[in-house]
C-alpha atoms as a PDB file:
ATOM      1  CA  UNK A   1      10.370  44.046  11.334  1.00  0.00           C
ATOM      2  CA  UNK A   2       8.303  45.523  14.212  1.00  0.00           C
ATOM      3  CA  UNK A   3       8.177  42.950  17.310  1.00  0.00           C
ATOM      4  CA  UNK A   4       4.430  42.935  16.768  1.00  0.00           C
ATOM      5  CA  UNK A   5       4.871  41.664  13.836  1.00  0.00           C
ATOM      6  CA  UNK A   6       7.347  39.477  14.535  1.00  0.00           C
ATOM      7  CA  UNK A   7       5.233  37.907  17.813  1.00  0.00           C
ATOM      8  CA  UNK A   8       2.300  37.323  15.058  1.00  0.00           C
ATOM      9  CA  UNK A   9       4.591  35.404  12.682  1.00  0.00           C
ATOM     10  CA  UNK A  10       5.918  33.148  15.780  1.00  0.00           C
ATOM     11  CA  UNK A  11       1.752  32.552  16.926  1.00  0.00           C
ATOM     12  CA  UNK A  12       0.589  31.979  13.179  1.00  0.00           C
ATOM     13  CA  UNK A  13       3.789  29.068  12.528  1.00  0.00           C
ATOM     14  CA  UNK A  14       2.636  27.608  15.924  1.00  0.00           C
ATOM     15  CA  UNK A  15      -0.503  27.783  15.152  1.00  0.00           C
ATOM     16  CA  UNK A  16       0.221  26.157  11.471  1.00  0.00           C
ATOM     17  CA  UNK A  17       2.088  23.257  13.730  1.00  0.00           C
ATOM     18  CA  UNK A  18      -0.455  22.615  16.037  1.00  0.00           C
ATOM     19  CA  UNK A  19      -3.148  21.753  13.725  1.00  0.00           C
ATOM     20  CA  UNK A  20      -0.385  19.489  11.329  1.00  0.00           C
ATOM     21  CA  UNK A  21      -0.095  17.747  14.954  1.00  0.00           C
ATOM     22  CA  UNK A  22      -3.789  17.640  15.276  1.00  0.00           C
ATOM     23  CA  UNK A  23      -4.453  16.173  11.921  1.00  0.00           C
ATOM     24  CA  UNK A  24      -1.092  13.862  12.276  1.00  0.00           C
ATOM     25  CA  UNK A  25      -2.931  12.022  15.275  1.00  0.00           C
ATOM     26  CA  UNK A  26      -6.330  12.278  14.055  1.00  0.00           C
ATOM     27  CA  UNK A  27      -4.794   9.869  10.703  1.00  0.00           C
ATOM     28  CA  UNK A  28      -2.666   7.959  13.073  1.00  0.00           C
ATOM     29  CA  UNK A  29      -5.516   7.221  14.967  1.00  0.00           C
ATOM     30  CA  UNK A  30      -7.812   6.197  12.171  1.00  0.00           C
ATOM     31  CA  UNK A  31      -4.653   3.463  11.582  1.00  0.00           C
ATOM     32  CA  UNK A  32      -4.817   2.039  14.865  1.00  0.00           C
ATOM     33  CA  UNK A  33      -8.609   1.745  14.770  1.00  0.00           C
ATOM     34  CA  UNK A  34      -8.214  -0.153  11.682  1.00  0.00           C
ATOM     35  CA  UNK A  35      -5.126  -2.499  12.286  1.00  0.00           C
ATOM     36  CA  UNK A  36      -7.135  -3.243  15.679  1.00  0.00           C
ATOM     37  CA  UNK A  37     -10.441  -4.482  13.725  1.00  0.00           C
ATOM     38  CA  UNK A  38      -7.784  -6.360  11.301  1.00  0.00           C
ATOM     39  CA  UNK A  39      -6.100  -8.254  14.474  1.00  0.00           C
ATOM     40  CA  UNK A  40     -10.046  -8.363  15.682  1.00  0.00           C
ATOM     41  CA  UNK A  41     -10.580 -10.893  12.686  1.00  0.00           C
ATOM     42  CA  UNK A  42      -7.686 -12.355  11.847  1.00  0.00           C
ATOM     43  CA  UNK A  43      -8.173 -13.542  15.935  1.00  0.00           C
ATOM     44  CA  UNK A  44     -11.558 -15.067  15.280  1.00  0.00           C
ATOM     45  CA  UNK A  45     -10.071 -17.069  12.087  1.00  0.00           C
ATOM     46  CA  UNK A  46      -7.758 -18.204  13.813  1.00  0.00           C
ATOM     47  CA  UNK A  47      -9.837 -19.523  16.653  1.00  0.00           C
ATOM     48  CA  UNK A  48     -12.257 -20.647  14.214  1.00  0.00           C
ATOM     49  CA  UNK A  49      -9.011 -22.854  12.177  1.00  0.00           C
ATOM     50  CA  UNK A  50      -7.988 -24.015  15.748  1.00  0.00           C
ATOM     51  CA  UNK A  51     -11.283 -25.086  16.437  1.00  0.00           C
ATOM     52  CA  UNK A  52     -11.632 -27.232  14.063  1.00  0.00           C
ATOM     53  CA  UNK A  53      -8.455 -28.770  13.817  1.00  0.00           C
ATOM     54  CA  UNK A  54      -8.966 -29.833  17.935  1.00  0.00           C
ATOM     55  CA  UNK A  55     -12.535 -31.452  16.451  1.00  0.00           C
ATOM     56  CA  UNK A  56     -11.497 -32.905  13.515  1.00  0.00           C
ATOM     57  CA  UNK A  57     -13.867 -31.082  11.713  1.00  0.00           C
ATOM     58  CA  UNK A  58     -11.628 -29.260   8.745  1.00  0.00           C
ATOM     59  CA  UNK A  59     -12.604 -29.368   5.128  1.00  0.00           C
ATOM     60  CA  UNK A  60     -11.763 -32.634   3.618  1.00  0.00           C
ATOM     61  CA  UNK A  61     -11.419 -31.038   0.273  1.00  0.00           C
ATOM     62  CA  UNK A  62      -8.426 -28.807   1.033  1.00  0.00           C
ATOM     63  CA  UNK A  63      -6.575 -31.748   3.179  1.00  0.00           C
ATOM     64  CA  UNK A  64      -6.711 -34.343   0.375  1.00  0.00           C
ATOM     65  CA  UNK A  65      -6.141 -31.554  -2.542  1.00  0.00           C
ATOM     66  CA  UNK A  66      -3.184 -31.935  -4.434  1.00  0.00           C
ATOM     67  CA  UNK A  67      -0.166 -29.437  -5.102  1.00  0.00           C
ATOM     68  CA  UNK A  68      -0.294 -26.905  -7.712  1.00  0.00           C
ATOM     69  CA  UNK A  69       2.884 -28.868  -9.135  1.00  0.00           C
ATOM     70  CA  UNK A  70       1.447 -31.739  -9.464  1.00  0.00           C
END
């Protein structure tokens, strides 16, 4: 194997990497994006539920509900 050739395979495999890397933080990315609009809601429920318990204001129908067992 010429070292031309050899210099070419080297470039091509980091080239191959680079993009895997590229496309690995692109995805990861997209996952932080969305775990960040889930903790985005999941804080405003839970503001909302706090809320409401302070004013007294829950739903009635779920406090006095029963069980499933019962």
């Amino acid at each position: 194997m010429s070292r031309q050739s050899h210099d070419e395979e080297r470039f091509v495999r980091l080239e191959e990497k680079a993009a895997y890397l590229e496309k690995l933080a692109l995805d990861l990315n997209e996952v932080v994006i969305a775990q960040g609009q889930l903790i985005d809601a999941l804080s405003l429920r839970l503001e909302r539920a706090e809320r409401q318990l302070r004013s007294g204001t829950h739903d009635v129908a779920i406090v006095d509900e029963k069980p499933p067992h019962y």
